[in-house]
Protein backbone atom coordinates (compact mmCIF):
# COMPACT_ATOMS: atom_id res chain seq x y z
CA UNK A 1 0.00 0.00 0.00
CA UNK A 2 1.02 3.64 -0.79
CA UNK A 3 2.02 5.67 1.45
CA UNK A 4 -0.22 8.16 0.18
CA UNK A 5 -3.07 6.32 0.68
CA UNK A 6 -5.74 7.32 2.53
CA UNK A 7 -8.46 4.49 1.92
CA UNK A 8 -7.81 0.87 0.32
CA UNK A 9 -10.80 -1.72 -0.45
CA UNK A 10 -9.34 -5.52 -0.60
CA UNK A 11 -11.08 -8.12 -2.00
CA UNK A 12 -14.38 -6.75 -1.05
CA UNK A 13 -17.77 -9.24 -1.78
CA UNK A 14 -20.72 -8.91 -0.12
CA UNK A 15 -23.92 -10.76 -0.34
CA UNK A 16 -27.78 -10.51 0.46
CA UNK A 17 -29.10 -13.50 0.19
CA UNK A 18 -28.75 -15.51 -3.13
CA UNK A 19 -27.28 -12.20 -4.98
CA UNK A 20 -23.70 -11.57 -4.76
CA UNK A 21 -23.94 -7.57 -5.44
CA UNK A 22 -20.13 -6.80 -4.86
CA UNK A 23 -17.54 -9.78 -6.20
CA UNK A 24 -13.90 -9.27 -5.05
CA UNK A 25 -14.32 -5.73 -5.66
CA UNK A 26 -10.05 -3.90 -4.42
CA UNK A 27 -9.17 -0.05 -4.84
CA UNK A 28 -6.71 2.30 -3.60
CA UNK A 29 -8.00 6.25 -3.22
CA UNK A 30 -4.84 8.42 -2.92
CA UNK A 31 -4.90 11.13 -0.66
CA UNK A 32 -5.75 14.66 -2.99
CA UNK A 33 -7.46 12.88 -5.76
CA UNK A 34 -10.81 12.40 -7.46
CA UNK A 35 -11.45 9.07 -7.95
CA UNK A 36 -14.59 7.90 -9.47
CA UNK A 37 -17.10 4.62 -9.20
CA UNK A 38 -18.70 4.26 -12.95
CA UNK A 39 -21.40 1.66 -14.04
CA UNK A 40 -24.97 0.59 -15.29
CA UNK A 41 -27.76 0.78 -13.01
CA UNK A 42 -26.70 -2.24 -10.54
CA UNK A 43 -23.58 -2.39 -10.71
CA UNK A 44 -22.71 -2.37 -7.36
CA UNK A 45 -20.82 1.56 -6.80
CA UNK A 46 -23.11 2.32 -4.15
CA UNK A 47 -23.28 -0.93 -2.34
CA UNK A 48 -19.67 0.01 -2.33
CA UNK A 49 -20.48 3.12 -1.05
CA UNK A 50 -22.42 1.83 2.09
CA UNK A 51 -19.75 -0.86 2.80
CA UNK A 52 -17.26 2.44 3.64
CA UNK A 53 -20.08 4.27 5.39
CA UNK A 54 -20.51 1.50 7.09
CA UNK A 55 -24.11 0.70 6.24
CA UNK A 56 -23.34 -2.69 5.45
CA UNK A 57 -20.69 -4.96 6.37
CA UNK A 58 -18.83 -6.76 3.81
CA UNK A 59 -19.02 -10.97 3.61
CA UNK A 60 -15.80 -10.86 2.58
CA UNK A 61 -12.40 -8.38 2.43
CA UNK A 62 -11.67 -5.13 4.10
CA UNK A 63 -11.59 -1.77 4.08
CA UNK A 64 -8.16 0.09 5.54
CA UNK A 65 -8.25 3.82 6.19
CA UNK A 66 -6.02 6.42 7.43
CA UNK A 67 -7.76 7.96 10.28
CA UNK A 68 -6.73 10.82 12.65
CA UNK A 69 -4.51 8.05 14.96
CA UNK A 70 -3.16 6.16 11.62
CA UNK A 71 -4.45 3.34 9.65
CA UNK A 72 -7.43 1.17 11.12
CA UNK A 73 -9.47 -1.34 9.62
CA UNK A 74 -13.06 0.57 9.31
CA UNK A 75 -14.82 -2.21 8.90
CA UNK A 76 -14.84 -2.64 12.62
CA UNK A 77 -15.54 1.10 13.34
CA UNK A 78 -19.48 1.10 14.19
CA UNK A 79 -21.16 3.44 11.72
CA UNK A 80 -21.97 6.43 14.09
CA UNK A 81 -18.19 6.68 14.15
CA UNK A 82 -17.74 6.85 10.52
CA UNK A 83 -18.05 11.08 10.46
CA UNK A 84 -15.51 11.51 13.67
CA UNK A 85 -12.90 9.72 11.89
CA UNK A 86 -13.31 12.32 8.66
CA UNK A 87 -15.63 11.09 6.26
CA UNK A 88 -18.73 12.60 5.21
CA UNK A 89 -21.19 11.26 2.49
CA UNK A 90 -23.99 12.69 0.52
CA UNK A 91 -27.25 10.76 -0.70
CA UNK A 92 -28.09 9.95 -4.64
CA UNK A 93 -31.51 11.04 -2.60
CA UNK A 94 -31.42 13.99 -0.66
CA UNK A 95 -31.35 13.56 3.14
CA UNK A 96 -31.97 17.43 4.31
CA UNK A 97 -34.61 18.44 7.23
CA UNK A 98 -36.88 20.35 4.69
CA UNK A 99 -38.35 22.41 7.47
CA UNK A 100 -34.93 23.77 8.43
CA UNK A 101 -33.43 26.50 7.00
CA UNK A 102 -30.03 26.09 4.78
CA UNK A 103 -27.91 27.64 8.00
CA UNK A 104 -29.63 24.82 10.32
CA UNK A 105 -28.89 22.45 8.53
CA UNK A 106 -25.25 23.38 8.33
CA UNK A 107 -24.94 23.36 11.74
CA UNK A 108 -26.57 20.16 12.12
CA UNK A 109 -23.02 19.03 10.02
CA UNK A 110 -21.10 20.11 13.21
CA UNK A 111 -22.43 17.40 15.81
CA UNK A 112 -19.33 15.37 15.67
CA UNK A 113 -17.31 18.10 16.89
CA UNK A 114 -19.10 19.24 19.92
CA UNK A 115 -17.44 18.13 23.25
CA UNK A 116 -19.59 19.45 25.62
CA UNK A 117 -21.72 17.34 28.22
CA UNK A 118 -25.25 17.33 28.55
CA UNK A 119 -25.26 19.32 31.55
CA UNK A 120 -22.78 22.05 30.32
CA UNK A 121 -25.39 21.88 27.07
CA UNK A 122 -28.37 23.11 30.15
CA UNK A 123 -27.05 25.62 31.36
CA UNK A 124 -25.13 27.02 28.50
CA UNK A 125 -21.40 27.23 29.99
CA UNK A 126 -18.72 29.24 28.25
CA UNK A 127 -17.40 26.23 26.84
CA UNK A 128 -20.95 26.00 25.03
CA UNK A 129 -20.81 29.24 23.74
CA UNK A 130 -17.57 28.99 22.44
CA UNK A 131 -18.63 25.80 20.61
CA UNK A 132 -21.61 27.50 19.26
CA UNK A 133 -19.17 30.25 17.96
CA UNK A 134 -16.84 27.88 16.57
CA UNK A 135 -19.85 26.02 14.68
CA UNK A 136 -21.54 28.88 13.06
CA UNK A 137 -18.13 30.29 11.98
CA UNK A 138 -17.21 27.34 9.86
CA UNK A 139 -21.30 27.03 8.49
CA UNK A 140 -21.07 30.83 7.20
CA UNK A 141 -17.40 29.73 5.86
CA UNK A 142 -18.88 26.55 4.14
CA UNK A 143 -21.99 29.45 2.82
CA UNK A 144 -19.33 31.77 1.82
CA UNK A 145 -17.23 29.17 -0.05
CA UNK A 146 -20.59 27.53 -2.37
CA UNK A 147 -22.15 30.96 -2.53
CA UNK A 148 -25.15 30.09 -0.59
CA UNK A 149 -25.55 33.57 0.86
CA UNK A 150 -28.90 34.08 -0.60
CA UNK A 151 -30.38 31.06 0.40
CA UNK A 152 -28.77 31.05 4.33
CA UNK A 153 -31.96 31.85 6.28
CA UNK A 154 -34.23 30.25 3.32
CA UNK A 155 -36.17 26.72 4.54
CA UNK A 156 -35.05 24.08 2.53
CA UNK A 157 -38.69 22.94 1.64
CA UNK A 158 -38.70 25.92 -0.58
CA UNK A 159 -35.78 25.75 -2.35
CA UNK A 160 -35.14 24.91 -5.88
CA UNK A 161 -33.65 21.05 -6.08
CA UNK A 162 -30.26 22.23 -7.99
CA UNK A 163 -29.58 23.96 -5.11
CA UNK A 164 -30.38 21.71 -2.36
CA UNK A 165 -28.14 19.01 -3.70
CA UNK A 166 -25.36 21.76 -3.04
CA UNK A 167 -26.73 22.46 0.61
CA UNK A 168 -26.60 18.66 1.38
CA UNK A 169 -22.67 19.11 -0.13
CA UNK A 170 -22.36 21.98 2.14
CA UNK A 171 -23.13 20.02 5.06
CA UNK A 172 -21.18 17.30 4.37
CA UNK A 173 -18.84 20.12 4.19
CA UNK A 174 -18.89 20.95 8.03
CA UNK A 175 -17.77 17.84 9.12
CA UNK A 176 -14.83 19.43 8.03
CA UNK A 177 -14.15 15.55 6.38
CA UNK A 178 -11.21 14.44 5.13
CA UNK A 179 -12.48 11.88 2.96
CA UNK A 180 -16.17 13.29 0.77
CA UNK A 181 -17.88 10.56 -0.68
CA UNK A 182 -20.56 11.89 -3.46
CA UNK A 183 -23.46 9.68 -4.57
CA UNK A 184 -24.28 10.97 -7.88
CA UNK A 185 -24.13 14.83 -7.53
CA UNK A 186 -25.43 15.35 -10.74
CA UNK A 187 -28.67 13.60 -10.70
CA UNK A 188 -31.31 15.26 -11.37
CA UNK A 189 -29.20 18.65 -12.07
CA UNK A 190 -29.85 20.41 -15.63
CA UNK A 191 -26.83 21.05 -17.63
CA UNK A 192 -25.53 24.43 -16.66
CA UNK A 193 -26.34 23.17 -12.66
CA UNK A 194 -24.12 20.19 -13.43
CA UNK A 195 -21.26 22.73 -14.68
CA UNK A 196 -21.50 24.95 -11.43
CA UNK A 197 -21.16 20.55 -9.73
CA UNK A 198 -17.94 20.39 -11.62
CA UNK A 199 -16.85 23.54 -9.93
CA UNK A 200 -17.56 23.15 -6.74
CA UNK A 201 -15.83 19.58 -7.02
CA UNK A 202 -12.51 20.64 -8.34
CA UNK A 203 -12.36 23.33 -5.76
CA UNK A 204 -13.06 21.02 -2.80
CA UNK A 205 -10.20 19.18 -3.74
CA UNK A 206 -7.73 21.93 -5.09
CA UNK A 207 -8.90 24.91 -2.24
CA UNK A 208 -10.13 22.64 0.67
CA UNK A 209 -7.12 19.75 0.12
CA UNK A 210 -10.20 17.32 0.52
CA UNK A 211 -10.31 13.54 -1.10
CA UNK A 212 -13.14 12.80 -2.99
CA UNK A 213 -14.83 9.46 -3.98
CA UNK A 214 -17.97 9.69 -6.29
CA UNK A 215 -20.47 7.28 -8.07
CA UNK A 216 -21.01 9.22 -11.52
CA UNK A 217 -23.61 8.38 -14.60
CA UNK A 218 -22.61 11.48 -16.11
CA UNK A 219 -19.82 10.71 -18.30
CA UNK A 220 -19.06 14.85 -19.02
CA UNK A 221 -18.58 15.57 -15.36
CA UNK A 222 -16.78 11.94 -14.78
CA UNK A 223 -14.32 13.64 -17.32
CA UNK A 224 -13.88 17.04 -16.06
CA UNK A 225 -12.77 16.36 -12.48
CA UNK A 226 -12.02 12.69 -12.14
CA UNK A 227 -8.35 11.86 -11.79
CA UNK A 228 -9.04 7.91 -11.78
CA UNK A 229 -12.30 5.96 -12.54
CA UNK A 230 -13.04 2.72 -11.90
CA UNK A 231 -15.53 0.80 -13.64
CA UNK A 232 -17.91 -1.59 -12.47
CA UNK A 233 -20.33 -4.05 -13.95
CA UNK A 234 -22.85 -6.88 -12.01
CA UNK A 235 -20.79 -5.91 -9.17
CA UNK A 236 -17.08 -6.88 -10.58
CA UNK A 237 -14.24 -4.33 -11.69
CA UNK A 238 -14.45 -3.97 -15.19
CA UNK A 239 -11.36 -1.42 -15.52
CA UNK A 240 -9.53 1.13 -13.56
CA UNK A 241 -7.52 4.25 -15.03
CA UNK A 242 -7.56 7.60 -16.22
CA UNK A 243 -11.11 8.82 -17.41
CA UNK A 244 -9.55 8.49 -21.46
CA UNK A 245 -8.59 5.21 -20.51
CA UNK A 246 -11.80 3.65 -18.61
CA UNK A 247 -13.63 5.07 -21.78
CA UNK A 248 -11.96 3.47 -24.39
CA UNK A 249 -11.42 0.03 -22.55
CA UNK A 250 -13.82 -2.28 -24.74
CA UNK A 251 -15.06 -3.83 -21.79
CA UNK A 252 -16.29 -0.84 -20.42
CA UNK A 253 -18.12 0.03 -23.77
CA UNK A 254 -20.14 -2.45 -24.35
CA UNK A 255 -21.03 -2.80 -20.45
CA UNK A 256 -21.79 1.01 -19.70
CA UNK A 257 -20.99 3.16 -22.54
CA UNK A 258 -23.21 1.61 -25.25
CA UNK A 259 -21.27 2.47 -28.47
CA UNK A 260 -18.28 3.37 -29.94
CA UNK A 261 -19.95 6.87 -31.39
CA UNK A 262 -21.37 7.55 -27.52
CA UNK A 263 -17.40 6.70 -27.10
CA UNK A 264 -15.77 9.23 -29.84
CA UNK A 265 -18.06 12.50 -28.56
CA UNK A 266 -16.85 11.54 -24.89
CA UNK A 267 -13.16 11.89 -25.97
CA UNK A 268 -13.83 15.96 -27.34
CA UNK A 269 -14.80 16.30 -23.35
CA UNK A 270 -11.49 17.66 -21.51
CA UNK A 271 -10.22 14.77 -19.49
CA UNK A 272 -7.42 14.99 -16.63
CA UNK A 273 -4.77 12.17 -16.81
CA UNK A 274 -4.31 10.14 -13.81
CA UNK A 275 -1.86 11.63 -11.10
């Protein structure tokens, strides 16, 4: 393993019931990058993506991951834990408190950092305060940084659903993780909303130093700010490379892409070479 490694998936099956839905499934996500989970519609990327947030627990393999006291093996990490050791995770659905406003639910992103005890909570001690000063500092920094000025005191119920998928980034945000795992952040977003996506991605990692794994279906964002992509079919690894490379890989065509035309317009897209 690299030494700049920050999570590695070995060997990772797992199995509900009769359907194996991730076979021997092994990554490495270097610390800085973009790296990318591709695929038809069952594939298996987010089943992957609940092994690591520790919704499920694999049958088989592990998951390794460099946490704030070194590497541990975070398949034995209980999943409240999962956001204290620096990874956050948005939903392909959104998971927001609709009748919250944006700034709420910022703050709601900063539980995992408050110390305080339950009776220091009652009566408000300094030590509160302070906490309640720290939170709100980094929410209007997380506003400030996706421009979500104009919508800070708005209820989420209201708001339109490009922008909500950035709120629930925004939270994820105020974990202050070190590892972001995105579930499809451009579902459901029209094309100039998935541009403003691209964005906001390449600056997490480039301004905020942040790792970032993502399940993609859009093959023009997948291009623009992956640095590796991995591709996945009836939950095996189909190829694993640059985002030219994953797209031209035959197996990866006929599995996901669909033709070698879909193929030739993806190559005009700009495409970032692995690191």
């Amino acid at each position: 393993m690299s030494t700049d490694t920050l999570l590695s998936a070995q060997n990772l099956s797992v199995r509900f019931g009769g359907v194996l839905a991730v076979n021997q499934v092994s990554f490495d996500v270097k610390q800085g990058e973009v790296f990318t989970l591709i695929g038809p519609n069952g594939a298996g990327k987010t089943t992957v993506f609940n092994l690591i947030s520790r919704i499920y627990t694999p049958t088989t393999g592990n998951i390794t991951y460099q946490g704030p006291q070194g590497m541990l093996e975070l398949t034995a990490q209980a999943p409240q834990e999962v956001a204290s050791l620096g990874i956050a995770r948005t939903f392909q659905n959104i998971e927001l408190f609709e009748h919250a406003s944006v700034l709420h639910n910022l703050l709601i992103g900063r539980h995992t950092h408050r110390k305080t005890s339950l009776w220091q909570d009652l009566f408000f001690t300094p030590a509160v305060r302070e906490a309640e000063i720290k939170a709100r500092e980094k929410a209007e920094e997380v506003i400030e940084f996706l421009d979500l000025q104009h919508y800070r005191d708005s209820l989420v119920a209201g708001l339109p659903y490009g922008v909500r998928k950035v709120v629930e980034m925004a939270r994820a945000l105020c974990t202050e993780p070190k590892l972001l795992l995105l579930d499809e952040p451009s579902s459901g977003l029209n094309v100039e909303e998935t541009d403003d996506m691209a964005f906001w991605i390449q600056d997490i990692k480039n301004e905020l130093g942040i790792t970032v794994l993502m399940v993609e279906h859009d093959m023009s964002l997948v291009s623009k700010v992956s640095d590796r992509v991995l591709a996945m079919n009836q939950g095996e690894v189909l190829a694993m490379g640059s985002p030219r490379e994953v797209q031209a890989d035959p197996a990866v065509v006929e599995a996901y892409l669909g033709s070698i035309d879909d193929v030739s317009s993806l190559r005009r897209q700009p495409a970032r070479e692995a690191a």
